[in-house]
Protein backbone atom coordinates (compact mmCIF):
# COMPACT_ATOMS: atom_id res chain seq x y z
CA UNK A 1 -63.86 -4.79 -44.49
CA UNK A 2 -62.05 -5.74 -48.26
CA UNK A 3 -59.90 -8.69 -48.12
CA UNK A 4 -56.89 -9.03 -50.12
CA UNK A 5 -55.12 -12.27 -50.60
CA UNK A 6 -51.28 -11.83 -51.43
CA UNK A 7 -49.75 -14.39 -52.70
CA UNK A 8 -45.34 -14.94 -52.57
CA UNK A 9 -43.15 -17.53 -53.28
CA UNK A 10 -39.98 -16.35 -53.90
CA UNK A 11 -37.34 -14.51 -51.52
CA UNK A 12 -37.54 -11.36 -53.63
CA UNK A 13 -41.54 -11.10 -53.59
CA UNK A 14 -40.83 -11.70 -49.09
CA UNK A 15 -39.04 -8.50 -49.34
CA UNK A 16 -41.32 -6.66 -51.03
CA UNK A 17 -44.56 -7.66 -49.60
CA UNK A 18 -43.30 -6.71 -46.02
CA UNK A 19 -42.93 -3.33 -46.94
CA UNK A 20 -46.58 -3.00 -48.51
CA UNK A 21 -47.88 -5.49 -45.41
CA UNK A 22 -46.84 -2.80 -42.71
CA UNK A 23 -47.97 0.15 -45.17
CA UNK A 24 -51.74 -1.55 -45.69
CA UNK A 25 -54.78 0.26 -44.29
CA UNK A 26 -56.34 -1.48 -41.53
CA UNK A 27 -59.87 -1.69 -42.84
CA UNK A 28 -58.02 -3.89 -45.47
CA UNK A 29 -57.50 -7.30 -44.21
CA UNK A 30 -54.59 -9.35 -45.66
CA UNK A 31 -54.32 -12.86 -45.79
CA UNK A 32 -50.80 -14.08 -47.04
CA UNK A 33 -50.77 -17.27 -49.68
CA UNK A 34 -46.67 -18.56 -49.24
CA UNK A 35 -47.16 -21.21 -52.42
CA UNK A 36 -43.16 -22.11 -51.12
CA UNK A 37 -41.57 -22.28 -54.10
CA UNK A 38 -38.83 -20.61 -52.15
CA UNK A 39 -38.48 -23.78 -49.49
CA UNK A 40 -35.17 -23.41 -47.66
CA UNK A 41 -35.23 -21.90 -44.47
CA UNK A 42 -33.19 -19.56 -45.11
CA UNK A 43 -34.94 -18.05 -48.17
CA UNK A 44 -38.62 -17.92 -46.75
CA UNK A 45 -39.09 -18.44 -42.58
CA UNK A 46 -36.50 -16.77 -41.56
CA UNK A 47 -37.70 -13.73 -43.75
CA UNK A 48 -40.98 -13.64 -42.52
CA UNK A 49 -39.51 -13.17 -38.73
CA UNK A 50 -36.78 -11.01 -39.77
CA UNK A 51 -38.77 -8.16 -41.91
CA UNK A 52 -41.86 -8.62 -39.53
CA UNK A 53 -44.25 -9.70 -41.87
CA UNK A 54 -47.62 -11.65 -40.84
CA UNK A 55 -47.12 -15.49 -41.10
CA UNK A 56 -48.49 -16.82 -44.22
CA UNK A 57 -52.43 -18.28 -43.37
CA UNK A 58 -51.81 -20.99 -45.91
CA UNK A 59 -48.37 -22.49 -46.94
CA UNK A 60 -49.02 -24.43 -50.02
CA UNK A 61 -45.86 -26.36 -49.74
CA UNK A 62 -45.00 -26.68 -53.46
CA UNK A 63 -41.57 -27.12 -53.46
CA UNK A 64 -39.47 -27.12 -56.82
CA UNK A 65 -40.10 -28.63 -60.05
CA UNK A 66 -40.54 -28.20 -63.77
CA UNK A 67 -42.06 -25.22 -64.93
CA UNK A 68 -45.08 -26.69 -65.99
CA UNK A 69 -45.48 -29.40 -62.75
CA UNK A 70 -45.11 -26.72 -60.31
CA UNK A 71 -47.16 -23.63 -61.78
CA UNK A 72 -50.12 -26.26 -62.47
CA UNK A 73 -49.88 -27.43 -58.86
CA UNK A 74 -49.48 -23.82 -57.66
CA UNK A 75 -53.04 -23.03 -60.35
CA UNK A 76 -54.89 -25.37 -58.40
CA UNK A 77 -53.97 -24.85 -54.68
CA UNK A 78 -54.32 -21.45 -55.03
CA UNK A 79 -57.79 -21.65 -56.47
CA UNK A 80 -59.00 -24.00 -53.76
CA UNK A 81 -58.24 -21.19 -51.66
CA UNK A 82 -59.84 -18.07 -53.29
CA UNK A 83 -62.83 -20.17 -53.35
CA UNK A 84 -63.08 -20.73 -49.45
CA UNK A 85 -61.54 -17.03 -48.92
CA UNK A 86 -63.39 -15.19 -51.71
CA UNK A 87 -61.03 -12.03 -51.60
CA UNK A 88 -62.23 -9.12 -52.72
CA UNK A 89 -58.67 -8.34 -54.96
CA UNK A 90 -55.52 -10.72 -55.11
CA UNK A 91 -52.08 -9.05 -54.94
CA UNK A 92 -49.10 -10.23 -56.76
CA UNK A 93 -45.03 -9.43 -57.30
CA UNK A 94 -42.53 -9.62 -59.66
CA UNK A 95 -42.19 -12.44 -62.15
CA UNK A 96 -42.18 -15.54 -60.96
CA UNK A 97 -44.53 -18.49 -61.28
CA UNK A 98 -45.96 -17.96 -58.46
CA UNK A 99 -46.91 -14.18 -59.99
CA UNK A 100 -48.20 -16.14 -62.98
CA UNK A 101 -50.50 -19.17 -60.93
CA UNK A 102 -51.65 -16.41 -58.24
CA UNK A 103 -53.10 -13.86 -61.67
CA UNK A 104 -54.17 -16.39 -63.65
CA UNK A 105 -56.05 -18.35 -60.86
CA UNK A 106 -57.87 -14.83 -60.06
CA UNK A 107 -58.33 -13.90 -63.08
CA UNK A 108 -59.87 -17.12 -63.87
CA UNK A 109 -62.30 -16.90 -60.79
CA UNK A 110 -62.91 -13.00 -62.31
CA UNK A 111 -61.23 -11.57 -59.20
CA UNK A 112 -58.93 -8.48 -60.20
CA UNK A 113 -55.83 -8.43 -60.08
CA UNK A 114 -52.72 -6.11 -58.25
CA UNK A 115 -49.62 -6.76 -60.07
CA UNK A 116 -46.93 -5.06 -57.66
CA UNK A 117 -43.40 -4.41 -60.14
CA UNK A 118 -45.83 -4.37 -63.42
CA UNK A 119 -44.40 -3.34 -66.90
CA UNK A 120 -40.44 -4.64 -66.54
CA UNK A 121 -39.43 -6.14 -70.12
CA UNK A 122 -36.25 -7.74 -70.69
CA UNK A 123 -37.59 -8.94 -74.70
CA UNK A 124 -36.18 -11.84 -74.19
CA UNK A 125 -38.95 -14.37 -74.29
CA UNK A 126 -36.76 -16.84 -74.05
CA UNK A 127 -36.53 -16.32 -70.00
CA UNK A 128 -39.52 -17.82 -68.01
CA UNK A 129 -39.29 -14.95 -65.88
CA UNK A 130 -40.25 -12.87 -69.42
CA UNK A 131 -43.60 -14.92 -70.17
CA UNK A 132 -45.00 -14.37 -66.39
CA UNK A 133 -44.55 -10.57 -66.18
CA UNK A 134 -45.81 -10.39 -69.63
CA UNK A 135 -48.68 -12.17 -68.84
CA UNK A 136 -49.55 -11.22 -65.54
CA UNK A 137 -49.74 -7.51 -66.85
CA UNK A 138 -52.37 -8.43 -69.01
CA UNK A 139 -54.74 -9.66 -67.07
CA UNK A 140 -54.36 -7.60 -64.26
CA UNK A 141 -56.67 -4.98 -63.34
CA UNK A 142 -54.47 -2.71 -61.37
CA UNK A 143 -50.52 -2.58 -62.76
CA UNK A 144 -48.30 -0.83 -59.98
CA UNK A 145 -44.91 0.41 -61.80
CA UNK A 146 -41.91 0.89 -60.07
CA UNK A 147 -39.78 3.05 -63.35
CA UNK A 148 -41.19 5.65 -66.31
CA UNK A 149 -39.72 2.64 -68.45
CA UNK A 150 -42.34 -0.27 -67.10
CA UNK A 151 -45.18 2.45 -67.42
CA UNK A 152 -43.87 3.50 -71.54
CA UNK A 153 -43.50 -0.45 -72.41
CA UNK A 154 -46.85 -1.03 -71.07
CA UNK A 155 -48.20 1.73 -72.94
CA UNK A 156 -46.42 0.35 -76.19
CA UNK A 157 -48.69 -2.92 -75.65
CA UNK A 158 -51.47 -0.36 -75.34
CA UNK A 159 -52.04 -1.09 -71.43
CA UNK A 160 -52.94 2.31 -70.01
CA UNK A 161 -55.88 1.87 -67.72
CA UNK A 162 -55.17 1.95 -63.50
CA UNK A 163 -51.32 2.07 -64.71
CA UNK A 164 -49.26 3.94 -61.16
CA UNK A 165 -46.39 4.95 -61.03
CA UNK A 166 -45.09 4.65 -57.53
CA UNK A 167 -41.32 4.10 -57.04
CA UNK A 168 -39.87 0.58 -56.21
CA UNK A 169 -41.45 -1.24 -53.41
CA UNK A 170 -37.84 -2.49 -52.86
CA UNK A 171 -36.09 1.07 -52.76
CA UNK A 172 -38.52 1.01 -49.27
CA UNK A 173 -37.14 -2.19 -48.25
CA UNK A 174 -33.43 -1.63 -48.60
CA UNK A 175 -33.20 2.14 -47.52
CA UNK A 176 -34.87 0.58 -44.47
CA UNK A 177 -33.11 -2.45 -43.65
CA UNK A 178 -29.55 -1.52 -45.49
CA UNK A 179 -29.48 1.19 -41.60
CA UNK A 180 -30.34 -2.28 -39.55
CA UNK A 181 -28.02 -4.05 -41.34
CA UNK A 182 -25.25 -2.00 -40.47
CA UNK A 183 -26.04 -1.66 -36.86
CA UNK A 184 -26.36 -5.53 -36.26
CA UNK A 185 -24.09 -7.24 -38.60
CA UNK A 186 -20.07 -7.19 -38.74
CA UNK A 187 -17.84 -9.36 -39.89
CA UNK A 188 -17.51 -10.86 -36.50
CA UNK A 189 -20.68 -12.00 -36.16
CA UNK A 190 -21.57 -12.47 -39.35
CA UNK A 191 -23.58 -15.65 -40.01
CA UNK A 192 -21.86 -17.09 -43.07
CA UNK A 193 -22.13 -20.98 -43.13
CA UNK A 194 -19.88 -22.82 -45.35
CA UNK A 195 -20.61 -25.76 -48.02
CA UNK A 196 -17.17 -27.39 -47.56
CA UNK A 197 -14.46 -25.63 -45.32
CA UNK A 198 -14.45 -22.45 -43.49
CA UNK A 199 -12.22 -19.41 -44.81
CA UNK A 200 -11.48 -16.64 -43.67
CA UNK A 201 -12.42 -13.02 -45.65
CA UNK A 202 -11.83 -9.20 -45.35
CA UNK A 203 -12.20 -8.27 -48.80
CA UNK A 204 -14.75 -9.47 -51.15
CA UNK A 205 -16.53 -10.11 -54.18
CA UNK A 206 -20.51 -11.24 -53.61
CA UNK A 207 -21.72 -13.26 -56.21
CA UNK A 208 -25.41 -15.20 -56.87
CA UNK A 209 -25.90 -17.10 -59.90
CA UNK A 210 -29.16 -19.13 -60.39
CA UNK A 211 -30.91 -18.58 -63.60
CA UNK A 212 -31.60 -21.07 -66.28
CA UNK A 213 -29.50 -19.92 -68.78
CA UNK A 214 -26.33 -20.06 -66.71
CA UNK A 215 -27.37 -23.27 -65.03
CA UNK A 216 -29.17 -24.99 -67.00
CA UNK A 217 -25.62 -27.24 -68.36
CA UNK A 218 -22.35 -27.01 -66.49
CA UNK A 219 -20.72 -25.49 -69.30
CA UNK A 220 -22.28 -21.73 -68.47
CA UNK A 221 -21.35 -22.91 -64.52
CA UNK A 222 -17.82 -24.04 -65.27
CA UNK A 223 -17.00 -20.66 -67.18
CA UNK A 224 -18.36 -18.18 -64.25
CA UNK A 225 -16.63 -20.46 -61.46
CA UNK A 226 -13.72 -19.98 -63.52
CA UNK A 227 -13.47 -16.56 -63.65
CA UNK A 228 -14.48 -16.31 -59.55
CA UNK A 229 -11.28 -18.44 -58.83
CA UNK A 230 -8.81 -16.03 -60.84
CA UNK A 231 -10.49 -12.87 -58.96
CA UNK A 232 -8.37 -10.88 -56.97
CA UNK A 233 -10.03 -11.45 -53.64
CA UNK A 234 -12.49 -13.84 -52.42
CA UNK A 235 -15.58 -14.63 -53.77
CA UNK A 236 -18.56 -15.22 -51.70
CA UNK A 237 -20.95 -17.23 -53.00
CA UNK A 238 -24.31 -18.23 -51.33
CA UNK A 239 -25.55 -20.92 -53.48
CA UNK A 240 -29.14 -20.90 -54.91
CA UNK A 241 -30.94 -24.50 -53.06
CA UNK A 242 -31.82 -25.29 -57.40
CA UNK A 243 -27.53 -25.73 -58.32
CA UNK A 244 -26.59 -27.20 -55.16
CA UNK A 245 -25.75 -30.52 -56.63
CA UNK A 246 -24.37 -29.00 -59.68
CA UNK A 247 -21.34 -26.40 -57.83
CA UNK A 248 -20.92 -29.84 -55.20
CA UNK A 249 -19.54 -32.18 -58.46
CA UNK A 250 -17.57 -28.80 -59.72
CA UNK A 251 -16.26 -28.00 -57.05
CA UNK A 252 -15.06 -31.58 -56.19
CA UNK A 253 -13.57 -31.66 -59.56
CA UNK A 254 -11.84 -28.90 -59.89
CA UNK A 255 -11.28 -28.03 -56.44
CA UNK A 256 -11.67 -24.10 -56.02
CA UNK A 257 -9.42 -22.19 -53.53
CA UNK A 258 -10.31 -18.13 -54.22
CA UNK A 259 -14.38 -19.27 -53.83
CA UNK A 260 -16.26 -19.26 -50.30
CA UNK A 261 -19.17 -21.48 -51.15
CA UNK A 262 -22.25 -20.93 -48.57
CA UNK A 263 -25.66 -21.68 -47.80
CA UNK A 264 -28.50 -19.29 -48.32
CA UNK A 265 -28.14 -16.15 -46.10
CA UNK A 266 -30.78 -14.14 -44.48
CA UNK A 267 -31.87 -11.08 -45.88
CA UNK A 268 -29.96 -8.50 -43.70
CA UNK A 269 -26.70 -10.56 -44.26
CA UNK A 270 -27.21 -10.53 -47.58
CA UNK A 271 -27.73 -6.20 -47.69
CA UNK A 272 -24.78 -6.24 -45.52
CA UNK A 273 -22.58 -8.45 -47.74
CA UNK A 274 -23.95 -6.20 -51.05
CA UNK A 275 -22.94 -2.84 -49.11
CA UNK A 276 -19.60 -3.59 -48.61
CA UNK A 277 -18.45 -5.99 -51.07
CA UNK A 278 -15.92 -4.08 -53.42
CA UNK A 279 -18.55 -5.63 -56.53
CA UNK A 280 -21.20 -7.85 -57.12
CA UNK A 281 -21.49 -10.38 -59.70
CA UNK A 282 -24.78 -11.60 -60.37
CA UNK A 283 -28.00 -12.45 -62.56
CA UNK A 284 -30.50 -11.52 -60.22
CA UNK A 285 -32.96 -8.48 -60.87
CA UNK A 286 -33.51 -7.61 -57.64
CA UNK A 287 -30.03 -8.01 -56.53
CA UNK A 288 -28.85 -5.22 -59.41
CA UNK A 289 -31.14 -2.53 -57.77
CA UNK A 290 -30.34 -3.01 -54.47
CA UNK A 291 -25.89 -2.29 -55.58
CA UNK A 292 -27.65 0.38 -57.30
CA UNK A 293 -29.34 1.99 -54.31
CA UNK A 294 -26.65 1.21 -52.10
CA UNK A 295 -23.58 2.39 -54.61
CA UNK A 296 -22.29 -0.88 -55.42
CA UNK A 297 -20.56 -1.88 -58.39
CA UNK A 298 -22.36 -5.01 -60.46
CA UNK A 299 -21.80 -7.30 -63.53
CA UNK A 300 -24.78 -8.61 -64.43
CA UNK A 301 -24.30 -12.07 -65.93
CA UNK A 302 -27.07 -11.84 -68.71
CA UNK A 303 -27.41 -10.16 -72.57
CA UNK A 304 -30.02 -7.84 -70.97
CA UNK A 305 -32.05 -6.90 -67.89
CA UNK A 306 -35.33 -5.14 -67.09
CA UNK A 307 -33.60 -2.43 -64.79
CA UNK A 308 -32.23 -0.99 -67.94
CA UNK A 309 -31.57 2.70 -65.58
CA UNK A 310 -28.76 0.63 -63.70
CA UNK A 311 -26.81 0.31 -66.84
CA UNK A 312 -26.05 4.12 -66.70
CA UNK A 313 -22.39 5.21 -65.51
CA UNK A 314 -20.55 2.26 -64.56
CA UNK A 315 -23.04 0.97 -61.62
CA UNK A 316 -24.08 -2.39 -63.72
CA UNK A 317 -22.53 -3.83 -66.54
CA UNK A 318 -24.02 -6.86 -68.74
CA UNK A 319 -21.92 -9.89 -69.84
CA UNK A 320 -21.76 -12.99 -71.42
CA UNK A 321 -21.01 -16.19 -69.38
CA UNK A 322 -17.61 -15.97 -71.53
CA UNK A 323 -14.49 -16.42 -69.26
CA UNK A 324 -12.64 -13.95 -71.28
CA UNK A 325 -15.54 -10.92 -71.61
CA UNK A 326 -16.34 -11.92 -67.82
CA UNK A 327 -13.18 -11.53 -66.39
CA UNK A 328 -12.21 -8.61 -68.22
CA UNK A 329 -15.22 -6.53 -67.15
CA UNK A 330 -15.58 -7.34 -63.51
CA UNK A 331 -11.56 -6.43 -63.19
CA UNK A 332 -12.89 -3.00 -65.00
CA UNK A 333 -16.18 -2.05 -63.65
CA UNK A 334 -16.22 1.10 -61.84
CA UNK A 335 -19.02 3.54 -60.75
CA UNK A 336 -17.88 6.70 -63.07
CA UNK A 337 -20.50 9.29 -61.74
CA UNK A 338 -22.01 8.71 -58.39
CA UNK A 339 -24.72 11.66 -58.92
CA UNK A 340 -27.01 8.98 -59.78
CA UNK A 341 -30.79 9.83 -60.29
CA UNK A 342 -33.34 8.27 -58.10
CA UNK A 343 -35.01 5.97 -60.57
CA UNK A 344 -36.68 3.71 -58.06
CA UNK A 345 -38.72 6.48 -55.67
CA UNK A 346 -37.81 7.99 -52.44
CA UNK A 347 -38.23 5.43 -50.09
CA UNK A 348 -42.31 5.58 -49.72
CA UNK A 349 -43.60 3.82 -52.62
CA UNK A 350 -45.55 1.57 -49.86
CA UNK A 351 -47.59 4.47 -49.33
CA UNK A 352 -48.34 5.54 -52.46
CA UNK A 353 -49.47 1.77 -52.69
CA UNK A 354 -51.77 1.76 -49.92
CA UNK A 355 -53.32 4.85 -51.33
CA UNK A 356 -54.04 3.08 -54.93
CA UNK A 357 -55.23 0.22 -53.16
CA UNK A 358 -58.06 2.12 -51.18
CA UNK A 359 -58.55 4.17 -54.78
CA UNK A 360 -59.59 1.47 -56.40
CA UNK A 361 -61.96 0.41 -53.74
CA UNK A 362 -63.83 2.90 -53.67
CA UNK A 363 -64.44 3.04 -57.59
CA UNK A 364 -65.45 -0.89 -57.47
């Protein structure tokens, strides 16, 4: 029997790796590496019981940190455990530094690597998130793409051996869970806990802000609450564990009355809340294509993303962190053709997965 060691850290890479989990041949056995990056409870355990994926073997308890401290820790605590596993591939997702410590401590140990979500550029090397996809796709062995775009910018940076094209992993995920959402969440039991007081919404806005370049000061902060308190309705916003301490001062500065500040939800909350909030204002990836699968509006807060097919008729719209420009296009944005094309796959790129996977064991 092959072994594969998967390795997640981050609430996106939970998502995906429970589709691809329940899709995996059983004469593959899986062992799951959590590194915990991702360490609230509400974005990692309660993930792992909600989507039905195995419990991790080994929970590396990393926690947060620099860049540097926590993919070095992540580098060795993963290698201490390929060497007492000895996998026969390891499996990574997305672009975090988890993706980047999980390859590179493979690749290292001359294990190949599955890079799940392979080929996404932003060109902005500026973002962290940039420099691990980049590098993870080059020393991967097998690169699984979820668009026609990741497989042409790969190809630009002459990477064209065991490149897939499959769909998105997370298309699976949310055409999946988006129907259990619906059937078990409302907004009278929906579990919404507050930072400060309770309020009371019908209508909303869903928002997520956590990367560096709009948290990294308060300035980027201040303008983005700003804008959420002039909104016409409520603005839900479950706050990323990294800004906590940053919105708390804000908020007890300036005192906001239109925002709903909450913890982390769970995952079918969170579809829930995405499907019927009138827009979404974010600067997550993931959280772009799932309003895109799902027909919600979104205003990306960033100069550019990787899921460049969103940014067709009205579903996602890019902005500055400018309270002018910001205001002015989530008051605007609107879905102008809702004969969308299925960029992302049909719904079964865990199977096409599966089938690569057993591919390439039989060539090795």
């Amino acid at each position: 029997m092959k072994k594969i060691i998967t390795i997640i850290g981050a609430r996106p890479q939970f998502i995906k790796a429970a589709m691809v989990s329940k899709a995996l041949d059983r004469e593959i056995e899986e062992i799951i590496v959590h590194t915990g990056q991702h360490y609230d409870k509400n974005m990692s355990d309660i993930f792992f019981e909600q989507l039905e994926i195995p419990k991790p073997k080994y929970n590396l308890g990393i926690g947060s940190g620099s860049h540097g401290a926590q993919t070095g820790e992540m580098l060795i605590k993963i290698e201490e455990v390929l060497l007492k596993e000895k996998p026969d591939y390891v499996m990574v997702y997305g672009d975090t530094n988890s993706t980047l410590a999980g390859a590179l401590a493979a690749s290292k140990l001359l294990i190949p690597v599955i890079h799940v979500e392979a080929g996404l550029r932003s060109y902005n090397k500026a973002m962290p998130e940039e420099q691990n996809r980049v590098l993870t796709d080059h020393i991967s062995s097998v690169l699984i793409c979820p668009t026609k775009t990741a497989v042409d910018n790969l190809k630009k940076e002459g990477i064209t051996e065991n490149v897939y094209l499959t769909g998105d992993v997370m298309c699976d995920s949310v055409i999946h869970y988006s129907n259990l959402a619906e059937k078990k969440i409302n907004l009278s039991n929906i579990d919404l806990t507050p930072l400060y007081e309770k309020k009371e919404v019908t209508e909303w806005y869903l928002a997520t802000v956590h990367r560096q370049e709009n948290t990294m000061d308060d300035k980027n902060l201040t303008n983005i609450l700003e804008v959420f308190e002039k909104l016409d309705k409520m603005v839900i916003f479950p706050v990323h564990p990294r800004i906590k301490k940053m919105v708390h001062e804000l908020n007890e500065k300036n005192n906001y009355k239109n925002i709903y500040f909450v913890e982390p939800v769970d995952y079918l909350t969170m579809l829930y809340l995405t499907k019927n909030a009138c827009k979404v204002v974010t600067d997550s990836g993931g959280l772009q294509k799932e309003c895109y699968i799902l027909d919600t509006p979104c205003i990306t807060i960033r100069n550019q993303t990787e899921w460049v097919e969103t940014l067709k008729n009205g579903y996602n719209i890019l902005s500055k962190p400018d309270v002018d420009e910001l205001y002015e296009k989530i008051m605007n944005a609107r879905i102008v053709d809702s004969n969308k094309a299925h960029y992302y796959g049909d719904g079964h790129a865990s199977n096409e997965i599966n089938e690569i996977i057993l591919e390439n064991i039989k060539k090795a």
